[in-house]
N, C-alpha and C. Protein backbone atom coordinates (compact mmCIF):
# COMPACT_ATOMS: atom_id res chain seq x y z
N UNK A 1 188.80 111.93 -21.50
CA UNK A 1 188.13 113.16 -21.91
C UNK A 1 188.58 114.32 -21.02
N UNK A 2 189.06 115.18 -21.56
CA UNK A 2 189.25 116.24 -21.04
C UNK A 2 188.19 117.08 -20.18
N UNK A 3 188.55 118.12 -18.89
CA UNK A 3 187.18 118.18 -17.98
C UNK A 3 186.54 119.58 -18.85
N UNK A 4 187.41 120.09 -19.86
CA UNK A 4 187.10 121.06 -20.33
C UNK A 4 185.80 120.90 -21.85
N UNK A 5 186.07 119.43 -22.42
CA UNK A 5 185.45 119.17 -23.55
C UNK A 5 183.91 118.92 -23.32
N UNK A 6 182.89 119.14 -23.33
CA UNK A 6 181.76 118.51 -22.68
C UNK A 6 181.50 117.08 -23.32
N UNK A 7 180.73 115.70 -23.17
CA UNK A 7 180.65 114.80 -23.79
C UNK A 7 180.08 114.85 -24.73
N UNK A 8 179.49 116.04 -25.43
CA UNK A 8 178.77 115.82 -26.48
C UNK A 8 179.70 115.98 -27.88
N UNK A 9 181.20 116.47 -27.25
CA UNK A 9 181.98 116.49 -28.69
C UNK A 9 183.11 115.71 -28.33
N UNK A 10 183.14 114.65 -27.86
CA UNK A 10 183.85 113.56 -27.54
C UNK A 10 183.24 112.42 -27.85
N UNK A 11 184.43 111.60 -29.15
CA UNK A 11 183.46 110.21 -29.94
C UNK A 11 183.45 109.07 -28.58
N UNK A 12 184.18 109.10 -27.79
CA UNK A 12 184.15 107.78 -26.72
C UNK A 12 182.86 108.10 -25.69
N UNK A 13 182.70 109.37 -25.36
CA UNK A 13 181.77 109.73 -24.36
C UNK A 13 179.91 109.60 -24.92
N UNK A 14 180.30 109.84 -26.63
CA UNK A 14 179.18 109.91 -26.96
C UNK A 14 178.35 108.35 -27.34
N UNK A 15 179.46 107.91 -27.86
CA UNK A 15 179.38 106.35 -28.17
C UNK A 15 178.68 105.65 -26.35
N UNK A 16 179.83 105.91 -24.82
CA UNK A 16 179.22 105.74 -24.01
C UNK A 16 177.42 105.80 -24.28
N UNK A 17 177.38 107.18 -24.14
CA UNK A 17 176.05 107.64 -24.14
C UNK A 17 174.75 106.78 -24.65
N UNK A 18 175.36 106.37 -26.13
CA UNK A 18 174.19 105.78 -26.69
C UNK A 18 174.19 104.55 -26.51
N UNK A 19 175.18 103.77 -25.70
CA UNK A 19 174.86 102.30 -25.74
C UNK A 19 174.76 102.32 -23.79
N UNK A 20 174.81 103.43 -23.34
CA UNK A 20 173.90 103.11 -21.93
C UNK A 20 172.37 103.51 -21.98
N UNK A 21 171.66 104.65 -23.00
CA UNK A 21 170.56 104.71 -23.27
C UNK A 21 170.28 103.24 -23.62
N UNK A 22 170.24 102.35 -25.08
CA UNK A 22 170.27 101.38 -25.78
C UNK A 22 169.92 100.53 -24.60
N UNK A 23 170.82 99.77 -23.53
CA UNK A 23 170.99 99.01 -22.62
C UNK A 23 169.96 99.07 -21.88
N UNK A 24 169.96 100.29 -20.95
CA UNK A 24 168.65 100.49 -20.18
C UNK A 24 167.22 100.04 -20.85
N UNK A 25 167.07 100.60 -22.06
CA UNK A 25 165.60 100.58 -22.42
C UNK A 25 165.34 98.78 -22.66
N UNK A 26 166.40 98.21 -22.52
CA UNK A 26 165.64 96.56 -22.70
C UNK A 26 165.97 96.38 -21.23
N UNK A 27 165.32 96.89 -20.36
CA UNK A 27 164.79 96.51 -19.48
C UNK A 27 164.10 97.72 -18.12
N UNK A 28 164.02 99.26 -19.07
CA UNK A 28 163.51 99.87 -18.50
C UNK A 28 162.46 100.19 -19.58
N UNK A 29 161.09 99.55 -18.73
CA UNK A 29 159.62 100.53 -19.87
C UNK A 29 159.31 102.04 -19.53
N UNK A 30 160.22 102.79 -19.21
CA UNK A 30 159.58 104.28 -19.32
C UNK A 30 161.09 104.94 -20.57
N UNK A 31 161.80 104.12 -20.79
CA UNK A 31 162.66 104.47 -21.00
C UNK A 31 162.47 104.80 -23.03
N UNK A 32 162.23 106.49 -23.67
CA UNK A 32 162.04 106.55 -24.96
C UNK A 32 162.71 105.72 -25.71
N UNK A 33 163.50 105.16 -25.76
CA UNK A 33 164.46 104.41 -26.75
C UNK A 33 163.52 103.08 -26.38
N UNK A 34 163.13 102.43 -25.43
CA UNK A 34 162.42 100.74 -25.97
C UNK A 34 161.46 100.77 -26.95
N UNK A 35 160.64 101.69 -27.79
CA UNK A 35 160.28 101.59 -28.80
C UNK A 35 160.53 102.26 -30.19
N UNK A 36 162.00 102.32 -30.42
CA UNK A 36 162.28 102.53 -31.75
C UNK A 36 160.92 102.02 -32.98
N UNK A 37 161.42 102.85 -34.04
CA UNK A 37 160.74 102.62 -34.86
C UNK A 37 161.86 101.94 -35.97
N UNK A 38 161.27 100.77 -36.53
CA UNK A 38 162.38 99.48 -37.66
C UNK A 38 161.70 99.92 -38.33
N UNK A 39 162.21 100.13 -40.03
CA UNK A 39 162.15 100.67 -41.46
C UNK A 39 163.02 99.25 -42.23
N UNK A 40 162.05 99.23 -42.76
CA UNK A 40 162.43 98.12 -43.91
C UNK A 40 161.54 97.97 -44.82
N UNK A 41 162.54 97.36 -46.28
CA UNK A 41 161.63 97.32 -47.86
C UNK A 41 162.13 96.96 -48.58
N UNK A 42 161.57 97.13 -49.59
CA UNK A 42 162.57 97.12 -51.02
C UNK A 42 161.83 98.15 -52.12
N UNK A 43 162.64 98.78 -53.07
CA UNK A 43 162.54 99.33 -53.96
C UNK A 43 161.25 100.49 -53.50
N UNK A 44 160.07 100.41 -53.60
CA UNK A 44 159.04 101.05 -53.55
C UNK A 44 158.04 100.59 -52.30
N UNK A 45 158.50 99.86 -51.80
CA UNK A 45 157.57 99.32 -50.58
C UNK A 45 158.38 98.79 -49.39
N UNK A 46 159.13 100.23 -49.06
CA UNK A 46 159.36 100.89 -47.55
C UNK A 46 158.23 100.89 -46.59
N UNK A 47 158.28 100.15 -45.50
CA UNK A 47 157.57 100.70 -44.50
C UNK A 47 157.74 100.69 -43.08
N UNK A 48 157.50 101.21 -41.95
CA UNK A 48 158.09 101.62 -40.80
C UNK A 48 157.06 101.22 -39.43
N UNK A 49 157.51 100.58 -38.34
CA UNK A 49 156.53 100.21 -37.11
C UNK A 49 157.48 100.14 -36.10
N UNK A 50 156.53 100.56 -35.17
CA UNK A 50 157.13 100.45 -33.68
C UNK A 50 157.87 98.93 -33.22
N UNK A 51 158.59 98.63 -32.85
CA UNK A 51 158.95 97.57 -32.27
C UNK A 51 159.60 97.72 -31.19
N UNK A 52 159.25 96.59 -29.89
CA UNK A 52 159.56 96.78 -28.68
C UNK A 52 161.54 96.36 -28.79
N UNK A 53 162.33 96.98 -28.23
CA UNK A 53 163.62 96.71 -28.10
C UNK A 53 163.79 95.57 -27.25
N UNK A 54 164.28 94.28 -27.23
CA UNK A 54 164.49 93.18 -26.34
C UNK A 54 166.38 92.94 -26.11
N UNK A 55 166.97 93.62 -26.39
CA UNK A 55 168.21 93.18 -26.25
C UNK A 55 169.37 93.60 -27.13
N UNK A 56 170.03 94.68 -26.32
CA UNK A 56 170.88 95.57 -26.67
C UNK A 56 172.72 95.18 -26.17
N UNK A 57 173.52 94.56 -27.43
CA UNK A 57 174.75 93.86 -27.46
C UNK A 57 175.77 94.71 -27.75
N UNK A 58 176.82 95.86 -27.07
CA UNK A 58 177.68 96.63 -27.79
C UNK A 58 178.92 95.88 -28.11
N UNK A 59 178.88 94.73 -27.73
CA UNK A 59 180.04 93.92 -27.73
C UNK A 59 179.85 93.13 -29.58
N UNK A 60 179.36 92.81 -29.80
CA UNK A 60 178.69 92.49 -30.91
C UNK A 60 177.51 93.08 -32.30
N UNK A 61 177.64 94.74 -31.09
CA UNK A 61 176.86 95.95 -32.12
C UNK A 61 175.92 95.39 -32.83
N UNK A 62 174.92 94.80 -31.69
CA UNK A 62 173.64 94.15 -32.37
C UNK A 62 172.57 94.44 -31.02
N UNK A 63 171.68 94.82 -31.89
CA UNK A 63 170.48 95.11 -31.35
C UNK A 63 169.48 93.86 -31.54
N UNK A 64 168.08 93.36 -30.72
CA UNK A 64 166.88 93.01 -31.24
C UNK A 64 165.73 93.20 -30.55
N UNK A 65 165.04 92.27 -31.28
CA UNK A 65 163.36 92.35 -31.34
C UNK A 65 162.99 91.35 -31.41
N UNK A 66 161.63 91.01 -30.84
CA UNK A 66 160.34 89.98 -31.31
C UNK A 66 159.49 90.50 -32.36
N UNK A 67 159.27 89.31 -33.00
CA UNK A 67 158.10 89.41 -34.32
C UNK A 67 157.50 87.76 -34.28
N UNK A 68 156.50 88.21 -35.72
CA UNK A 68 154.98 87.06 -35.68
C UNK A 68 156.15 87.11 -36.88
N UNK A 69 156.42 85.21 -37.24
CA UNK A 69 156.98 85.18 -38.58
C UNK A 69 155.98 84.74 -39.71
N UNK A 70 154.95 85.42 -39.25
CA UNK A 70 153.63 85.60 -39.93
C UNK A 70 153.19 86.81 -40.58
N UNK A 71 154.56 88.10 -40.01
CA UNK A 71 154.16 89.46 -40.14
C UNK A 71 154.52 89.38 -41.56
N UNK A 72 154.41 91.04 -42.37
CA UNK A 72 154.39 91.10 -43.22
C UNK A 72 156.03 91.35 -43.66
N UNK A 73 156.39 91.66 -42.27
CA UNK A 73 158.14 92.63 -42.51
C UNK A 73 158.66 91.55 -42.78
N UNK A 74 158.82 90.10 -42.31
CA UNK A 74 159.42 88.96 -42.44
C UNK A 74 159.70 88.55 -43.93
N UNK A 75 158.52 88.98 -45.23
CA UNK A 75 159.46 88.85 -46.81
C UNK A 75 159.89 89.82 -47.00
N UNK A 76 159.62 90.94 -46.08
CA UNK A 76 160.40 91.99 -46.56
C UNK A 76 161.91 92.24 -46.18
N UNK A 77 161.97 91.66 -44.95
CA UNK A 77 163.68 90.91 -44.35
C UNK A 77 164.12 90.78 -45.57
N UNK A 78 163.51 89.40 -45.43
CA UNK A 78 164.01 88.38 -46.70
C UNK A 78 164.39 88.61 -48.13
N UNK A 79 163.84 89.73 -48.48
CA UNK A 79 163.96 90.31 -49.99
C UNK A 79 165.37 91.32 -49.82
N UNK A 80 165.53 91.79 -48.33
CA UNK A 80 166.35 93.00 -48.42
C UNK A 80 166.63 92.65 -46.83
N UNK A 81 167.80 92.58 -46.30
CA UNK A 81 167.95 92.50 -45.31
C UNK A 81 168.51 93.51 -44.27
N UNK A 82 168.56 94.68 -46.07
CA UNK A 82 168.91 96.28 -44.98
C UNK A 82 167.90 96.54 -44.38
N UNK A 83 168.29 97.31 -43.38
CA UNK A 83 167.72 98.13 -42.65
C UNK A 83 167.52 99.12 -41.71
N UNK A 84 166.78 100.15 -41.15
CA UNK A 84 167.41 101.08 -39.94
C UNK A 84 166.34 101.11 -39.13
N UNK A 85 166.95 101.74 -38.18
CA UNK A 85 166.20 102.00 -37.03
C UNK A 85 166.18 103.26 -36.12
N UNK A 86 164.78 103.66 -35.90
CA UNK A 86 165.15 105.62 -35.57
C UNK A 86 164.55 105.21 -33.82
N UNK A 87 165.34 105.86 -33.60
CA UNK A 87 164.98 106.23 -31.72
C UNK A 87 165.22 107.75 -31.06
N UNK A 88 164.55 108.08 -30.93
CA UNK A 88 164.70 109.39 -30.20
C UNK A 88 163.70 109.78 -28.57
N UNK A 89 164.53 110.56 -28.13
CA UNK A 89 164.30 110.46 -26.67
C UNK A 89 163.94 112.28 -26.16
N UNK A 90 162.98 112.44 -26.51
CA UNK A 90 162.72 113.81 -26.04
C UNK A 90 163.08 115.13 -24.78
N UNK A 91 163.68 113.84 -23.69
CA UNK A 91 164.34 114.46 -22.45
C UNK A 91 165.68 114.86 -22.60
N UNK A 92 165.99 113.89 -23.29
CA UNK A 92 167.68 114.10 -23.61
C UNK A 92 168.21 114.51 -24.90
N UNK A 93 166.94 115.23 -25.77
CA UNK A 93 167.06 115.42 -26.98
C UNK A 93 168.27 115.25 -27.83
N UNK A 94 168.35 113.69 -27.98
CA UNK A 94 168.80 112.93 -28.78
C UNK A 94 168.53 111.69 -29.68
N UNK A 95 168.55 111.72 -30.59
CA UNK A 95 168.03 110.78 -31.91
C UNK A 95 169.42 109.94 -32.28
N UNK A 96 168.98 108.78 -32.64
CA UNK A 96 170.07 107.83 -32.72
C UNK A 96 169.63 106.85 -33.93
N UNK A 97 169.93 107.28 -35.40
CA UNK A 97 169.86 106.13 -36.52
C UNK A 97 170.97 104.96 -36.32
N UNK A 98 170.28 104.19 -36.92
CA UNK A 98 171.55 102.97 -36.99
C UNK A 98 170.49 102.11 -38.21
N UNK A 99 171.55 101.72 -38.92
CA UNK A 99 171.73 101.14 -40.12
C UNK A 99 172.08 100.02 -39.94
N UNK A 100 171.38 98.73 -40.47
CA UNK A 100 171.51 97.57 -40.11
C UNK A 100 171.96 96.40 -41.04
N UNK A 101 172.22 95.65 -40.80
CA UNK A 101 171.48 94.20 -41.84
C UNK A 101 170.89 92.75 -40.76
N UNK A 102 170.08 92.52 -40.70
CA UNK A 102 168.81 91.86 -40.34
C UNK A 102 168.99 90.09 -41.03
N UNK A 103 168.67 89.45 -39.58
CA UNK A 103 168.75 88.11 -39.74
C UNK A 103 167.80 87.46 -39.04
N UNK A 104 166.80 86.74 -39.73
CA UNK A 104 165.46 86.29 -38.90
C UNK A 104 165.62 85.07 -38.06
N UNK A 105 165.30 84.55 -36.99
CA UNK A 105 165.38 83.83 -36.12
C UNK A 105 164.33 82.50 -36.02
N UNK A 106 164.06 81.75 -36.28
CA UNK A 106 162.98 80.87 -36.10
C UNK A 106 163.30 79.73 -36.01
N UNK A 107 162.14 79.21 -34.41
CA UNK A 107 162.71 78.16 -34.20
C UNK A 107 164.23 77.51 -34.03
N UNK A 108 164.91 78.25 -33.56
CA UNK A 108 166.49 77.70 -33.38
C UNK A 108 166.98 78.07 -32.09
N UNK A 109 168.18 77.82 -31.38
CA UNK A 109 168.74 78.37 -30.15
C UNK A 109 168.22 80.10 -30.04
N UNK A 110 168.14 80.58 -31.01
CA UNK A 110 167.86 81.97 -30.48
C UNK A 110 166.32 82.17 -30.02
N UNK A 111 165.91 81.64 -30.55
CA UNK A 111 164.22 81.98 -30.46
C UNK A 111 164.16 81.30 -28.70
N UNK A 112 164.59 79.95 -29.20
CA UNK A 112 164.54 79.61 -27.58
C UNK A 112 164.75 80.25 -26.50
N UNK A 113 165.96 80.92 -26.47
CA UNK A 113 166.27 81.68 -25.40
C UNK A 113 165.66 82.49 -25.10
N UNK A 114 165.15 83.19 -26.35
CA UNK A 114 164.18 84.36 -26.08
C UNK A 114 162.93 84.35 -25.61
N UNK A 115 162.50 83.10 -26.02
CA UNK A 115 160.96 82.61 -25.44
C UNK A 115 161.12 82.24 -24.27
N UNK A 116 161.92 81.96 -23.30
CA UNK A 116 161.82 81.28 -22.26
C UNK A 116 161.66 82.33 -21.16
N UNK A 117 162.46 83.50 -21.72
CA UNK A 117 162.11 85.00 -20.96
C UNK A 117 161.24 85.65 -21.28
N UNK A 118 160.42 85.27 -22.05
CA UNK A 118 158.97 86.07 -22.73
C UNK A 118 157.97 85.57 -21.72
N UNK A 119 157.11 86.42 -20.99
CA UNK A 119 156.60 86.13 -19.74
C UNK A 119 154.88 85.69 -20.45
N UNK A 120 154.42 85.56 -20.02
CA UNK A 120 153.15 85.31 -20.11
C UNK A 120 152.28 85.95 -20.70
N UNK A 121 152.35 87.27 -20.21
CA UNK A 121 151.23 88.31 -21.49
C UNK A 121 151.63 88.70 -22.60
N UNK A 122 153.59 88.37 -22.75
CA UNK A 122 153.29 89.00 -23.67
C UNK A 122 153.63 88.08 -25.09
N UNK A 123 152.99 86.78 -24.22
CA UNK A 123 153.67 85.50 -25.21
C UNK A 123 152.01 85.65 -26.11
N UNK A 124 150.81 86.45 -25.34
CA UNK A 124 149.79 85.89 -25.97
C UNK A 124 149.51 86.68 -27.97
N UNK A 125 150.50 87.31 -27.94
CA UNK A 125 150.60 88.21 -29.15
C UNK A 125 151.00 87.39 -30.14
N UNK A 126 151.25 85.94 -29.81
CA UNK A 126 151.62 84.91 -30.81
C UNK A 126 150.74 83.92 -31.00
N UNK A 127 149.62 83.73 -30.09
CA UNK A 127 148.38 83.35 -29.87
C UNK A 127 147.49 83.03 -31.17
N UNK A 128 147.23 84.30 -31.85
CA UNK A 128 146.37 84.60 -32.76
C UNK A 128 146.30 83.49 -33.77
N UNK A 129 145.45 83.05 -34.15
CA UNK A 129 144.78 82.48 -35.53
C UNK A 129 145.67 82.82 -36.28
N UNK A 130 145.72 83.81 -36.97
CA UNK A 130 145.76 84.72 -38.37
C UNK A 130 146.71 85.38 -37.68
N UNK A 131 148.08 85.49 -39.10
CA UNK A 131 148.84 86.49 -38.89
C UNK A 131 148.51 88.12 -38.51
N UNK A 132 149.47 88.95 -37.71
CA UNK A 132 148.94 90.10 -38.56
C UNK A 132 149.16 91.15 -39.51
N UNK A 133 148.22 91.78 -39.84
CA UNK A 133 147.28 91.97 -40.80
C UNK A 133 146.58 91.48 -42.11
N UNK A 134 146.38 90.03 -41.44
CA UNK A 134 145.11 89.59 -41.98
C UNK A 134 143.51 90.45 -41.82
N UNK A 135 143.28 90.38 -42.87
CA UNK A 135 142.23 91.51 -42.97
C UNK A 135 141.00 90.76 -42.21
N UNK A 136 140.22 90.96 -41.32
CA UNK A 136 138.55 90.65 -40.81
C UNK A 136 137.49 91.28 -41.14
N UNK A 137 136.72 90.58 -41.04
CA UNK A 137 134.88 91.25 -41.34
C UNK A 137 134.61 91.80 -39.79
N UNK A 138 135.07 91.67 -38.86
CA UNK A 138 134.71 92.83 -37.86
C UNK A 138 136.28 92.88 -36.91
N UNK A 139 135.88 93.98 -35.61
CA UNK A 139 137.05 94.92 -35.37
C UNK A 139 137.21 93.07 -34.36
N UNK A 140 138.78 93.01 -34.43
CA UNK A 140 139.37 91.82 -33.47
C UNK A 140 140.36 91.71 -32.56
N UNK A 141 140.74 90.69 -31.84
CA UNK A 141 142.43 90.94 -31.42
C UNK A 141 142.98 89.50 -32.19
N UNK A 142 142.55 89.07 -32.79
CA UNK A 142 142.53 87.92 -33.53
C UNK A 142 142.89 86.70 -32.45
N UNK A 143 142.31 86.51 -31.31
CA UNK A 143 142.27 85.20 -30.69
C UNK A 143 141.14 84.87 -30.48
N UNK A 144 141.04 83.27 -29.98
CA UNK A 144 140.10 82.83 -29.77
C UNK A 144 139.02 83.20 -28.62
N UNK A 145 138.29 83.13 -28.14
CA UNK A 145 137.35 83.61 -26.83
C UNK A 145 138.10 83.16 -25.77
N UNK A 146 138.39 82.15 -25.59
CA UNK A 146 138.93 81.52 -24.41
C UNK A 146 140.16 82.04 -24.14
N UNK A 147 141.41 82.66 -25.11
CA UNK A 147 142.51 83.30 -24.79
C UNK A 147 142.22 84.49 -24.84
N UNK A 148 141.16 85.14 -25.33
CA UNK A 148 141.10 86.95 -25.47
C UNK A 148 140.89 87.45 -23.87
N UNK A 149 142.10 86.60 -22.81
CA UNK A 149 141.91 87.23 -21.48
C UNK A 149 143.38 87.04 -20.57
N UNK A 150 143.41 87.15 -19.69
CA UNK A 150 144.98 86.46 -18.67
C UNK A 150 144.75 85.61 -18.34
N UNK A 151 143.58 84.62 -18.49
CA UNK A 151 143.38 83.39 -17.91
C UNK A 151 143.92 82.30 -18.67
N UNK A 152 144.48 82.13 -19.53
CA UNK A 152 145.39 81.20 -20.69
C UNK A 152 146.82 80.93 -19.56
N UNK A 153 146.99 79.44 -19.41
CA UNK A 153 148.02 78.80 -18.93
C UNK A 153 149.24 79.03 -19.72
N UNK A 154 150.78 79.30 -18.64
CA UNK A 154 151.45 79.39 -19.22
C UNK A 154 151.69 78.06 -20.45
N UNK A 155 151.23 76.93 -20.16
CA UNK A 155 151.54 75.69 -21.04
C UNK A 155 150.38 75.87 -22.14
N UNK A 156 149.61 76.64 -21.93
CA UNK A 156 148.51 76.83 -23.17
C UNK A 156 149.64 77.98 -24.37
N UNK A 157 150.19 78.95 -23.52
CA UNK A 157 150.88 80.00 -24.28
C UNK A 157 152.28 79.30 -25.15
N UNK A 158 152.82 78.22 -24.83
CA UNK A 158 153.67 77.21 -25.60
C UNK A 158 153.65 77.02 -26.88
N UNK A 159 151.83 77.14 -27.39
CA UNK A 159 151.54 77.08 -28.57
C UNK A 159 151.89 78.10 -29.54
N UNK A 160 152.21 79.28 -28.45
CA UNK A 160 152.47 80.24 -29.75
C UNK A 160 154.28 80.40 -30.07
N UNK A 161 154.86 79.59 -30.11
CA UNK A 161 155.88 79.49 -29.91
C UNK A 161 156.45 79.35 -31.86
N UNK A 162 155.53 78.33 -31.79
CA UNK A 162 155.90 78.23 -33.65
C UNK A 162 155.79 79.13 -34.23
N UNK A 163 155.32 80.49 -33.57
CA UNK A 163 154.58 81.79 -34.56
C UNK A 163 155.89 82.77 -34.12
N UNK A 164 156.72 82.23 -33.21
CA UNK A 164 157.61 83.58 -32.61
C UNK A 164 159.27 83.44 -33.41
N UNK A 165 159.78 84.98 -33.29
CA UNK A 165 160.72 85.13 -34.44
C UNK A 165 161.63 86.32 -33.85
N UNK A 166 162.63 86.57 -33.69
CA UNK A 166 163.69 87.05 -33.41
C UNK A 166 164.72 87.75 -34.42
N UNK A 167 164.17 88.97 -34.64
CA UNK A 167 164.95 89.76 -35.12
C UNK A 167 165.69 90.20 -35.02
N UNK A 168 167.47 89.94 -35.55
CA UNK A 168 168.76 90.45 -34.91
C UNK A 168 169.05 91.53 -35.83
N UNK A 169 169.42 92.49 -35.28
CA UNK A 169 170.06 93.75 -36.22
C UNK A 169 171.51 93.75 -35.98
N UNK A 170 172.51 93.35 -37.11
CA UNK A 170 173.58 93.74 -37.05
C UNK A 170 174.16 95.04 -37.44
N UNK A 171 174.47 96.07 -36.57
CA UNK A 171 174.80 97.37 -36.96
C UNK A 171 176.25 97.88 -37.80
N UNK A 172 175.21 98.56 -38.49
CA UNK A 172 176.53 98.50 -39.46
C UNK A 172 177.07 100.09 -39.03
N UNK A 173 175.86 101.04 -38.94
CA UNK A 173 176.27 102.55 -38.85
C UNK A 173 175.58 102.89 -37.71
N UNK A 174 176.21 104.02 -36.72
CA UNK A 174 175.52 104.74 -35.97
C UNK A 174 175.16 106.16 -36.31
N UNK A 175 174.40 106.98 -36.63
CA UNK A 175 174.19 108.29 -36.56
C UNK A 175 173.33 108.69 -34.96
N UNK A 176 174.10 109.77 -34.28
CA UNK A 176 173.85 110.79 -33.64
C UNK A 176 173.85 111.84 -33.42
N UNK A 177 172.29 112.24 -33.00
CA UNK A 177 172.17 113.99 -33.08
C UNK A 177 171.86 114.59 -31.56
N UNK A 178 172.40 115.56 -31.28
CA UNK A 178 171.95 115.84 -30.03
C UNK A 178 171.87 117.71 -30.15
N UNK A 179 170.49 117.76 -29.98
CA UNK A 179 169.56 119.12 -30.01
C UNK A 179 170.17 120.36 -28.39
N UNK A 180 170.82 121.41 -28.90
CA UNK A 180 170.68 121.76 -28.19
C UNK A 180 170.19 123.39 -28.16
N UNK A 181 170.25 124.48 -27.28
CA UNK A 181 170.10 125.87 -27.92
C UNK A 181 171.44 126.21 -28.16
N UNK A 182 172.16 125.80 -27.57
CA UNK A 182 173.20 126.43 -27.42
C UNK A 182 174.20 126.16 -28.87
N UNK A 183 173.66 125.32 -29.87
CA UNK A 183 173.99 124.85 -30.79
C UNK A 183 174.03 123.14 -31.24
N UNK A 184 173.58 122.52 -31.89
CA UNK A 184 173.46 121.35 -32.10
C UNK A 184 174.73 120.48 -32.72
N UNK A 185 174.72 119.19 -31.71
CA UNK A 185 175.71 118.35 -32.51
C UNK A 185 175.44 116.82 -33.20
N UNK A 186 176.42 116.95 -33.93
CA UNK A 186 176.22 115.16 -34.96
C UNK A 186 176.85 114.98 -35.17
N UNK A 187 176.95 113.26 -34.95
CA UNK A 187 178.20 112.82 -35.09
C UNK A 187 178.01 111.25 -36.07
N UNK A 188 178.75 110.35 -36.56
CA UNK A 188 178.09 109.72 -37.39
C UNK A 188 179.96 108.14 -37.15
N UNK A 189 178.87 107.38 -36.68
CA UNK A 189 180.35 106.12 -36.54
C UNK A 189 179.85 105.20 -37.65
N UNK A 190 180.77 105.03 -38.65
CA UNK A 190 180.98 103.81 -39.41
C UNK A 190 181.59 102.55 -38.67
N UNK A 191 180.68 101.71 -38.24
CA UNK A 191 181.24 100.74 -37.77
C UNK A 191 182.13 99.91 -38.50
N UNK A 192 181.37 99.42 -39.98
CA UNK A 192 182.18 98.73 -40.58
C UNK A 192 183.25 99.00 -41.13
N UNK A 193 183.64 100.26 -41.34
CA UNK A 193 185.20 100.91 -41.81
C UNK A 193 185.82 101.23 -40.24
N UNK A 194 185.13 101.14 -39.01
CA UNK A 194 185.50 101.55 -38.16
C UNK A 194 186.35 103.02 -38.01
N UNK A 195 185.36 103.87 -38.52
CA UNK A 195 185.32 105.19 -39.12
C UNK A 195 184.34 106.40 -38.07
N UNK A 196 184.93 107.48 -37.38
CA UNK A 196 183.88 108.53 -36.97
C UNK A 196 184.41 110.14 -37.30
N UNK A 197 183.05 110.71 -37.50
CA UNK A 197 183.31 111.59 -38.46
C UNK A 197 182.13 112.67 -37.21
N UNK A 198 182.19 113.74 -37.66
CA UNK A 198 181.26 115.14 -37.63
C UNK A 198 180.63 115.63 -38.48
N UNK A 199 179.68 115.61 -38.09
CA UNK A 199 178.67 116.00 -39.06
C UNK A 199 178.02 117.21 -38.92
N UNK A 200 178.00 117.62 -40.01
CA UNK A 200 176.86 119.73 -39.65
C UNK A 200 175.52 119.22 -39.29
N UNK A 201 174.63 119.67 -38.18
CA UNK A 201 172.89 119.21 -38.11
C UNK A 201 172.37 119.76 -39.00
């Protein structure tokens, strides 16, 4: 890169950019990008939720996540395995789509791996009775009394293991925008044509 170009109109510097944001946030929690928001559907029943980022691959341009393969997104994978994902970071005013296709994980070498680094509190989110949003007759966290606390053994938390699910996003597209006064830029990588282009904001 030239010292004259700034990185924001350079495809290698910018590409840098978003896969050292990406990286950090699976394993920094202050970091805006660990909770992207995943969009997935079909036809008329699109819908969109926070999900925590667990593991960011530029070598393999795959992103993921944990899920209950109890949730509701899991037939909606299954029906349609597109999908995207919006992240934006207010300090560095930059937004980063990526366009996916989605492969669910259960029970196999991947889940394993992933569970074995899933620490203790936050294995108890697999805990629950009832998927969620199973509907209740009063307000819940849907566990039992005896786990609705930190006092549940890690060998008690084992159980929720059959409920846990690993969502891989294989990226197909990157879109990036980066806000500035001084004028705004976008830029947009086709991974799978291995294609980058400019885009007007």
């Amino acid at each position: 890169m030239s010292d004259t170009v700034p990185y924001y109109e350079d495809f290698i510097e910018i590409k840098k950019k978003i896969w050292s944001m990406l990286d950090d946030a699976v394993t920094n929690r202050s970091s805006q990008f660990r909770i992207p928001v995943f969009i997935c559907g079909d036809q008329k029943d699109f819908d969109g939720r926070i999900v925590v980022l667990r593991k960011s691959d530029q070598t393999n341009n795959l992103v993921q996540f944990h899920s209950d393969i109890r949730s509701d997104k899991i037939p909606k994978i299954k029906n349609n395995k597109n999908a995207s994902m919006l992240f934006y970071d207010k300090e560095e005013k930059i937004q980063v789509r990526l366009k996916a296709v989605c492969t669910i994980n259960h029970n196999n070498e991947v889940t394993k791996s992933s569970w074995e680094k899933t620490g203790h509190i936050s294995r108890k989110c697999y805990l629950v009775d009832n998927g969620p949003g199973t509907e209740s007759p009063t307000p819940t966290s849907g566990l039992k009394p005896e786990l609705d606390n930190f006092e549940f053994s890690m060998e008690q938390s084992e159980e929720g293991y059959k409920n846990f699910t690993v969502i891989q996003c294989k990226i197909q597209s990157i879109e990036w925008l980066y806000l500035a006064a001084k004028g705004h830029r976008r830029a947009r990588f086709d991974i799978e044509n291995n294609k980058e282009s400019w885009l007007v904001p």
